[in-house]
N, C-alpha and C. Protein backbone atom coordinates (compact mmCIF):
# COMPACT_ATOMS: atom_id res chain seq x y z
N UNK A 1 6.18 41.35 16.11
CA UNK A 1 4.99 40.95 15.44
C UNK A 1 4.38 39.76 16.15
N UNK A 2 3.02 39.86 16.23
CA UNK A 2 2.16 38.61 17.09
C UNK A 2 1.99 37.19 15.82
N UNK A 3 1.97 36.64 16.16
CA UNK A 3 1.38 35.04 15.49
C UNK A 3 0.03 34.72 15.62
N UNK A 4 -0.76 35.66 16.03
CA UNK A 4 -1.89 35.45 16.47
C UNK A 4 -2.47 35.86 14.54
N UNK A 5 -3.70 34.73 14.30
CA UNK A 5 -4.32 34.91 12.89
C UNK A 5 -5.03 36.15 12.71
N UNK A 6 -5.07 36.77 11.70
CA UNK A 6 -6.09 37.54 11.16
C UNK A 6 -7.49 37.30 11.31
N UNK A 7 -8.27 38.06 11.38
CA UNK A 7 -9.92 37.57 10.74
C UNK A 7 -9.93 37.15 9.63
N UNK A 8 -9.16 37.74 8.24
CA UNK A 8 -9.67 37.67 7.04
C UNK A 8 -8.64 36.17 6.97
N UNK A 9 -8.01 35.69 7.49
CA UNK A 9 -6.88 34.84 7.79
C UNK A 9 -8.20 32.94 7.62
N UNK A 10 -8.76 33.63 9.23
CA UNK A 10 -9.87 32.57 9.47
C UNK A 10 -10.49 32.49 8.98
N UNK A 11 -10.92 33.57 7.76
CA UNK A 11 -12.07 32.82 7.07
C UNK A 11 -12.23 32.35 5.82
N UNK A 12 -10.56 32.98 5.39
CA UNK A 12 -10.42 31.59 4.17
C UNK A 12 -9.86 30.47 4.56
N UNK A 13 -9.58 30.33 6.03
CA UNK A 13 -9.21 29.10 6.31
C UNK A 13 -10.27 28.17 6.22
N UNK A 14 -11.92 28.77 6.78
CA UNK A 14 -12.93 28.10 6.79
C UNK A 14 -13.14 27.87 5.50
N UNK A 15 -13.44 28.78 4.75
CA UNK A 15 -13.52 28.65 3.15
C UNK A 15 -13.24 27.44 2.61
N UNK A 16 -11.77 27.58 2.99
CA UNK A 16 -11.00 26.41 2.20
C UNK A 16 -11.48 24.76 2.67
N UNK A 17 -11.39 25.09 4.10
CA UNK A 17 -12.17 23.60 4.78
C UNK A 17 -13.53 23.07 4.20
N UNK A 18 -14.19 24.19 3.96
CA UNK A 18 -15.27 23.48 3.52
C UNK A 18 -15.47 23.65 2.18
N UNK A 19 -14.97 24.12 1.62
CA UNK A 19 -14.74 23.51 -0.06
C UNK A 19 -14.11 22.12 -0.36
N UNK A 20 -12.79 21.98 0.80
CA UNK A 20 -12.54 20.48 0.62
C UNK A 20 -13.76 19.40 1.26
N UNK A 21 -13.89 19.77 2.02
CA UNK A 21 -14.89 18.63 2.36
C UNK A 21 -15.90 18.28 1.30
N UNK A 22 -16.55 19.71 0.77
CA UNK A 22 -17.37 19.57 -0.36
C UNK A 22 -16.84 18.45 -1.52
N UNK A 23 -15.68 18.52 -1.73
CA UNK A 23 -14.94 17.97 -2.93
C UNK A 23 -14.57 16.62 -2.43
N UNK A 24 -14.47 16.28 -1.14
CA UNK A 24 -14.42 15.30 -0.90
C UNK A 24 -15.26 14.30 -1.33
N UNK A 25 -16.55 14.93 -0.62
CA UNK A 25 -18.06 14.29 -0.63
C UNK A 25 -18.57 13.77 -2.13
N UNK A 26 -17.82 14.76 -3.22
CA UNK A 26 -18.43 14.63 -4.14
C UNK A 26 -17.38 13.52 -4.58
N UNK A 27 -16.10 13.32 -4.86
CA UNK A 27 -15.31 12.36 -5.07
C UNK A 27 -15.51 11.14 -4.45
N UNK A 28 -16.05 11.11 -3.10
CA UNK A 28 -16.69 9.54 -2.33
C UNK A 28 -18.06 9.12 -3.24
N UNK A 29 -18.51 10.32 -3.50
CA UNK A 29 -19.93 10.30 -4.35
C UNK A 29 -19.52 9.16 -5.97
N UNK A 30 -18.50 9.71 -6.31
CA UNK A 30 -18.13 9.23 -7.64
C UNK A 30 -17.56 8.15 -7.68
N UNK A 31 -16.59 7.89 -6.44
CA UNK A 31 -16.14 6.56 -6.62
C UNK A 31 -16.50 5.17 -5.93
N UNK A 32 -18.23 5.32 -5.75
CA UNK A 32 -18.70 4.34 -5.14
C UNK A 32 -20.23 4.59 -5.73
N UNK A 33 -20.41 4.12 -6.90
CA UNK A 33 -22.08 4.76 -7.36
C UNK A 33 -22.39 3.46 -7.36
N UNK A 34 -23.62 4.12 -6.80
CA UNK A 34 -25.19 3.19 -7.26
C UNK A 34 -25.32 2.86 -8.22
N UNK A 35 -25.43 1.09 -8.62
CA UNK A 35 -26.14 0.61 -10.01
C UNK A 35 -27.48 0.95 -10.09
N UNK A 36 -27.77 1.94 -11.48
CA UNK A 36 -28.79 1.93 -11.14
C UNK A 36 -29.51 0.89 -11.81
N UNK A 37 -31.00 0.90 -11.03
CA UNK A 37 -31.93 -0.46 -11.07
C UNK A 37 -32.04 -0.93 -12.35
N UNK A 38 -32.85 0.12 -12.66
CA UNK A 38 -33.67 0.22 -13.79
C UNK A 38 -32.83 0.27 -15.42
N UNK A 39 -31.25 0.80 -14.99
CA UNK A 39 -30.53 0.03 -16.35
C UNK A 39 -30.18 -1.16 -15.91
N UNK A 40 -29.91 -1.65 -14.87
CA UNK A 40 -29.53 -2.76 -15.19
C UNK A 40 -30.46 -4.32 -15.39
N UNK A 41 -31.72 -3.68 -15.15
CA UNK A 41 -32.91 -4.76 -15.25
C UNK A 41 -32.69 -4.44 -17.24
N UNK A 42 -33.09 -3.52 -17.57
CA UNK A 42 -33.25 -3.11 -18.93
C UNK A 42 -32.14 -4.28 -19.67
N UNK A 43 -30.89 -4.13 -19.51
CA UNK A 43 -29.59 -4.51 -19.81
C UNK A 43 -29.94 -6.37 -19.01
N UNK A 44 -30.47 -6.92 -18.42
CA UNK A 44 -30.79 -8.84 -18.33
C UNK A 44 -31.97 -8.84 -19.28
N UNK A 45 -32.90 -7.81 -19.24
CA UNK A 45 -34.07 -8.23 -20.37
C UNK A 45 -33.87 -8.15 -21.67
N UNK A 46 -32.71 -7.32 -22.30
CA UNK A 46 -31.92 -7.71 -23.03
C UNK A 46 -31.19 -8.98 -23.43
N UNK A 47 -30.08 -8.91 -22.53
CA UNK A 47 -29.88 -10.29 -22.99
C UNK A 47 -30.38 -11.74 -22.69
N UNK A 48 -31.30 -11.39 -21.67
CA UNK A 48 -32.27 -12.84 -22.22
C UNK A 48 -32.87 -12.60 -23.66
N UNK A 49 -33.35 -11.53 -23.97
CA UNK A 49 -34.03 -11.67 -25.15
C UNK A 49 -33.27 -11.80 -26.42
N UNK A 50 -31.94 -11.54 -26.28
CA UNK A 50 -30.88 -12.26 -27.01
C UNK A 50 -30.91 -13.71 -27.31
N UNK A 51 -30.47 -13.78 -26.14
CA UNK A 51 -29.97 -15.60 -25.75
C UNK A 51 -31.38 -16.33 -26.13
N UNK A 52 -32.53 -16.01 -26.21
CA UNK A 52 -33.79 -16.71 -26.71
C UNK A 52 -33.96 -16.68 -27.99
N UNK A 53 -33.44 -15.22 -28.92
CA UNK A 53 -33.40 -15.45 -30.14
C UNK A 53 -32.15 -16.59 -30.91
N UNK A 54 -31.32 -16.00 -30.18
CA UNK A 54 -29.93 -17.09 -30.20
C UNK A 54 -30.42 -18.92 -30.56
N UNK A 55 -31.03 -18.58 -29.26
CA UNK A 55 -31.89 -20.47 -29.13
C UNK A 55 -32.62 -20.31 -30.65
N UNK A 56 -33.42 -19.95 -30.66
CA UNK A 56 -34.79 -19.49 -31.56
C UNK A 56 -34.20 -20.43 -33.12
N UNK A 57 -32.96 -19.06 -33.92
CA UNK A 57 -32.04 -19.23 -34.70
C UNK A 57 -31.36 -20.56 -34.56
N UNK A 58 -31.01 -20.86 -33.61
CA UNK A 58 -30.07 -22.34 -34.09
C UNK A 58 -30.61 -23.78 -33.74
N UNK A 59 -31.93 -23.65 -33.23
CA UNK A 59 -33.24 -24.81 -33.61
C UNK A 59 -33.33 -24.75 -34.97
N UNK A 60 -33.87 -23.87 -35.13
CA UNK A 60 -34.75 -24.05 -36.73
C UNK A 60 -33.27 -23.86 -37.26
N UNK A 61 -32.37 -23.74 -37.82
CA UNK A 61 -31.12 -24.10 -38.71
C UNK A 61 -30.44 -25.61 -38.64
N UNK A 62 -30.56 -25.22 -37.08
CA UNK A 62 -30.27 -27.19 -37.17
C UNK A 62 -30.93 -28.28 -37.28
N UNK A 63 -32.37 -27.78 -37.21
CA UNK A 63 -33.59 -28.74 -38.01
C UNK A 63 -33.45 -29.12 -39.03
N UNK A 64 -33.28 -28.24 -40.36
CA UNK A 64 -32.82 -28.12 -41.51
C UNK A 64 -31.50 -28.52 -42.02
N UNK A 65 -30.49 -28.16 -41.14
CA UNK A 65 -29.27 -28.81 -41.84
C UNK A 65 -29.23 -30.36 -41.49
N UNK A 66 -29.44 -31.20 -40.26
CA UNK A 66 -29.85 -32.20 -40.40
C UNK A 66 -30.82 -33.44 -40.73
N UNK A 67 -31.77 -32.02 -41.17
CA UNK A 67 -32.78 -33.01 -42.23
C UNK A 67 -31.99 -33.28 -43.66
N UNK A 68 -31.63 -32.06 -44.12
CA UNK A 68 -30.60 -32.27 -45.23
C UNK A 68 -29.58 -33.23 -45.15
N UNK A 69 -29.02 -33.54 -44.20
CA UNK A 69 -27.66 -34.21 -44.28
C UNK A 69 -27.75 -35.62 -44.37
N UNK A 70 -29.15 -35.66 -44.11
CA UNK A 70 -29.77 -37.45 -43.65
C UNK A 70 -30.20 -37.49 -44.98
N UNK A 71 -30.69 -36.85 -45.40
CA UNK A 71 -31.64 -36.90 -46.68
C UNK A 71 -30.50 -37.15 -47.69
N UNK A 72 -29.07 -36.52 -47.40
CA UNK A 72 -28.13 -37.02 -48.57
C UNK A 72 -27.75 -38.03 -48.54
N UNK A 73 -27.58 -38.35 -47.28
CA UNK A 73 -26.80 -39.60 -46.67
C UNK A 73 -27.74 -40.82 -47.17
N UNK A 74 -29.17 -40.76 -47.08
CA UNK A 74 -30.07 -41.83 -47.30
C UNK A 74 -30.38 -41.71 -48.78
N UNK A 75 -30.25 -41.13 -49.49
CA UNK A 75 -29.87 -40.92 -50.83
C UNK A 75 -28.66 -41.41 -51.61
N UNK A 76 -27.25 -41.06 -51.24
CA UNK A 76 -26.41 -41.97 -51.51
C UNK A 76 -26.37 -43.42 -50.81
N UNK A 77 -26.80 -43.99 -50.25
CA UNK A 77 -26.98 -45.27 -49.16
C UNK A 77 -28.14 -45.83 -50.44
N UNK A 78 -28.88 -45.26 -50.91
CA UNK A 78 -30.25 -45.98 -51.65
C UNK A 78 -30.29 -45.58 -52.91
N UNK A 79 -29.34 -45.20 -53.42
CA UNK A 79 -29.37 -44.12 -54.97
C UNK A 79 -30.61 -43.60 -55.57
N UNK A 80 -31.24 -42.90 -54.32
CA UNK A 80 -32.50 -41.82 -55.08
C UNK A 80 -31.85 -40.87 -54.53
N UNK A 81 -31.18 -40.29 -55.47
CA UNK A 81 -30.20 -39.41 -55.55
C UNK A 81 -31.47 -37.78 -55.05
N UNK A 82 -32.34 -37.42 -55.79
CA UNK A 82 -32.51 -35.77 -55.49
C UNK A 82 -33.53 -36.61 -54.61
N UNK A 83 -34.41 -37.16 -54.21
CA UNK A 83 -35.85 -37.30 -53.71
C UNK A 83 -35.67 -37.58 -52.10
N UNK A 84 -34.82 -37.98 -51.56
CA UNK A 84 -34.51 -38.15 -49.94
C UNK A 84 -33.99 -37.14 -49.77
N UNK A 85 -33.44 -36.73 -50.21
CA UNK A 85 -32.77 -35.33 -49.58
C UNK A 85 -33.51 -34.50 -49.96
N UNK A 86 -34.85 -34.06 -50.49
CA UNK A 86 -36.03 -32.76 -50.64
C UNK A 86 -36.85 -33.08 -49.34
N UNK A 87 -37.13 -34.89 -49.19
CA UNK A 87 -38.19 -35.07 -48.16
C UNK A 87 -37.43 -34.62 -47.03
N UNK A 88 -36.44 -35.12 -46.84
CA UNK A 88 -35.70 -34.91 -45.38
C UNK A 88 -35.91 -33.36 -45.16
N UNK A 89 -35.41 -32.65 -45.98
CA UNK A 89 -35.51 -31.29 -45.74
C UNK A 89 -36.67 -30.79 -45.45
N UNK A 90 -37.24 -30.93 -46.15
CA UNK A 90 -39.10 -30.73 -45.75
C UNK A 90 -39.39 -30.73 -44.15
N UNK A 91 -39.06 -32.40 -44.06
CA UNK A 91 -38.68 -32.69 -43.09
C UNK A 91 -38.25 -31.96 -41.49
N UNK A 92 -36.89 -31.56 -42.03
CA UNK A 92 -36.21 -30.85 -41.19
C UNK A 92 -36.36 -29.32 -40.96
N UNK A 93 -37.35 -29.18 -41.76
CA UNK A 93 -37.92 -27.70 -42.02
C UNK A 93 -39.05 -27.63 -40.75
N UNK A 94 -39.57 -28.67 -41.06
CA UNK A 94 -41.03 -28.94 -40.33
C UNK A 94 -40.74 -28.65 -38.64
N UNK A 95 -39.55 -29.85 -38.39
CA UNK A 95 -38.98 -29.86 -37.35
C UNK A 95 -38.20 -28.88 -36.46
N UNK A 96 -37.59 -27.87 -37.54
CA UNK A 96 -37.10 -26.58 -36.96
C UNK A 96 -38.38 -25.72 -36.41
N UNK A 97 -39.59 -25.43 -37.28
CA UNK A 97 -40.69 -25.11 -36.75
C UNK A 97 -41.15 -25.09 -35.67
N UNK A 98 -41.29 -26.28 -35.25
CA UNK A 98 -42.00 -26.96 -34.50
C UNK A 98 -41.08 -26.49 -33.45
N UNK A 99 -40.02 -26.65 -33.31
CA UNK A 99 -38.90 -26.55 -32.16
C UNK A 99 -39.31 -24.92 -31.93
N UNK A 100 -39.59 -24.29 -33.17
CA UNK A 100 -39.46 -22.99 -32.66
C UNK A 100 -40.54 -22.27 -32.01
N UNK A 101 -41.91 -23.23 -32.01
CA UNK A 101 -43.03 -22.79 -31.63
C UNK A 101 -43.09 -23.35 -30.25
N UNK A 102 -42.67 -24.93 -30.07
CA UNK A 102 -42.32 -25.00 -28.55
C UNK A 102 -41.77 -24.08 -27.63
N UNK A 103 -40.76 -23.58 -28.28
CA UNK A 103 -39.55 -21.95 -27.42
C UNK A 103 -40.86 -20.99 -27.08
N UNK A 104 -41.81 -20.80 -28.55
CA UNK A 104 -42.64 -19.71 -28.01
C UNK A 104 -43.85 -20.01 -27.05
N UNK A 105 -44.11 -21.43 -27.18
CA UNK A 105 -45.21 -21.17 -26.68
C UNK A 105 -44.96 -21.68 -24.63
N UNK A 106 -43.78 -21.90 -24.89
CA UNK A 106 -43.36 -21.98 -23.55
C UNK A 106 -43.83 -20.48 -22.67
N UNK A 107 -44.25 -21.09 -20.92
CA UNK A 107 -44.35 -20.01 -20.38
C UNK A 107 -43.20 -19.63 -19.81
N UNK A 108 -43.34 -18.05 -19.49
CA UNK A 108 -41.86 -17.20 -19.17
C UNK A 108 -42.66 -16.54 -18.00
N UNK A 109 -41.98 -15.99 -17.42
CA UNK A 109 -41.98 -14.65 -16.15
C UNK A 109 -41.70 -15.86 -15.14
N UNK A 110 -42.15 -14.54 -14.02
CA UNK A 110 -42.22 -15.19 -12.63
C UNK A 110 -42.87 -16.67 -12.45
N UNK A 111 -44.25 -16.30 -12.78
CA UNK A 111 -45.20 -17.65 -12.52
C UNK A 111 -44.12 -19.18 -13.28
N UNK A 112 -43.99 -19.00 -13.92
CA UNK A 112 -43.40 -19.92 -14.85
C UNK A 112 -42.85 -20.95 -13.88
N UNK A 113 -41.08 -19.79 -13.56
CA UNK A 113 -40.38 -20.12 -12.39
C UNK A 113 -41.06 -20.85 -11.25
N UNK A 114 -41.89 -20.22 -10.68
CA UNK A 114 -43.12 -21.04 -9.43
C UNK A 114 -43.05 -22.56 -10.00
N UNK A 115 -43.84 -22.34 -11.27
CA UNK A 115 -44.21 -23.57 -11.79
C UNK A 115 -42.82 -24.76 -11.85
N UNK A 116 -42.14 -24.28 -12.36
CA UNK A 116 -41.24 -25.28 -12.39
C UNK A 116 -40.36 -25.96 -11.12
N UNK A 117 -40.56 -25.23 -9.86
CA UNK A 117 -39.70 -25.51 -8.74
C UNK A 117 -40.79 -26.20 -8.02
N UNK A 118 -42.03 -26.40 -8.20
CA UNK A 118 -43.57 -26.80 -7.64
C UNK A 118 -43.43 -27.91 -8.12
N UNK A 119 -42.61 -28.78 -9.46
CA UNK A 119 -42.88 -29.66 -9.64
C UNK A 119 -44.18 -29.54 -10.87
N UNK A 120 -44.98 -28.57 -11.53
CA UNK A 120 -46.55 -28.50 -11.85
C UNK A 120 -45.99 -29.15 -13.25
């Protein structure tokens, strides 16, 4: 008997070669992917817009709890027991506001950035 291959021999040999390669390609494919852009821009505009509400929320709460806390404090210190601690709060109400309209009315994007490394 010869050792010499078949035809039908060679051409599932080819077969087989290039199915692995195929499977290769696709496994190099899988274990090295592209971030894509566009989720991961989606996914920072997110959590900046988190982290700004975050800010947003614990201005205006801590406006308020330390208008309150002064307002008790200067209340027991002066014994007008309910009336410093309504103004303070008022107060500290006002002040959370205010903090929170500064956040908004601040400018954002690109230009902003410019602005601030310009010195403007």
């Amino acid at each position: 008997m010869s050792n010499e291959p078949k035809p039908e021999e060679n051409q599932s040999e080819e077969a087989m070669k290039a199915r692995l390669a195929a499977l290769t390609a696709a496994l190099e494919k899988q274990k090295d992917p592209k971030p894509d852009q566009e989720a991961l821009e989606a996914t920072q505009r997110t959590g900046r817009a988190m982290s700004l509400g975050f800010r947003v929320l614990s201005e205006f709460v801590a406006g308020i709890i330390v208008g309150a806390v002064m307002g008790w404090q200067f209340d027991e210190w002066l014994g007008t027991k309910p009336v410093l601690l309504i103004v303070m709060t008022a107060f500290g109400t006002v002040a959370g506001f205010w903090n929170v309209y500064r956040i908004a009315a601040a400018p954002t994007g690109p230009q902003a950035r410019d602005d601030k490394r310009s010195g403007s």
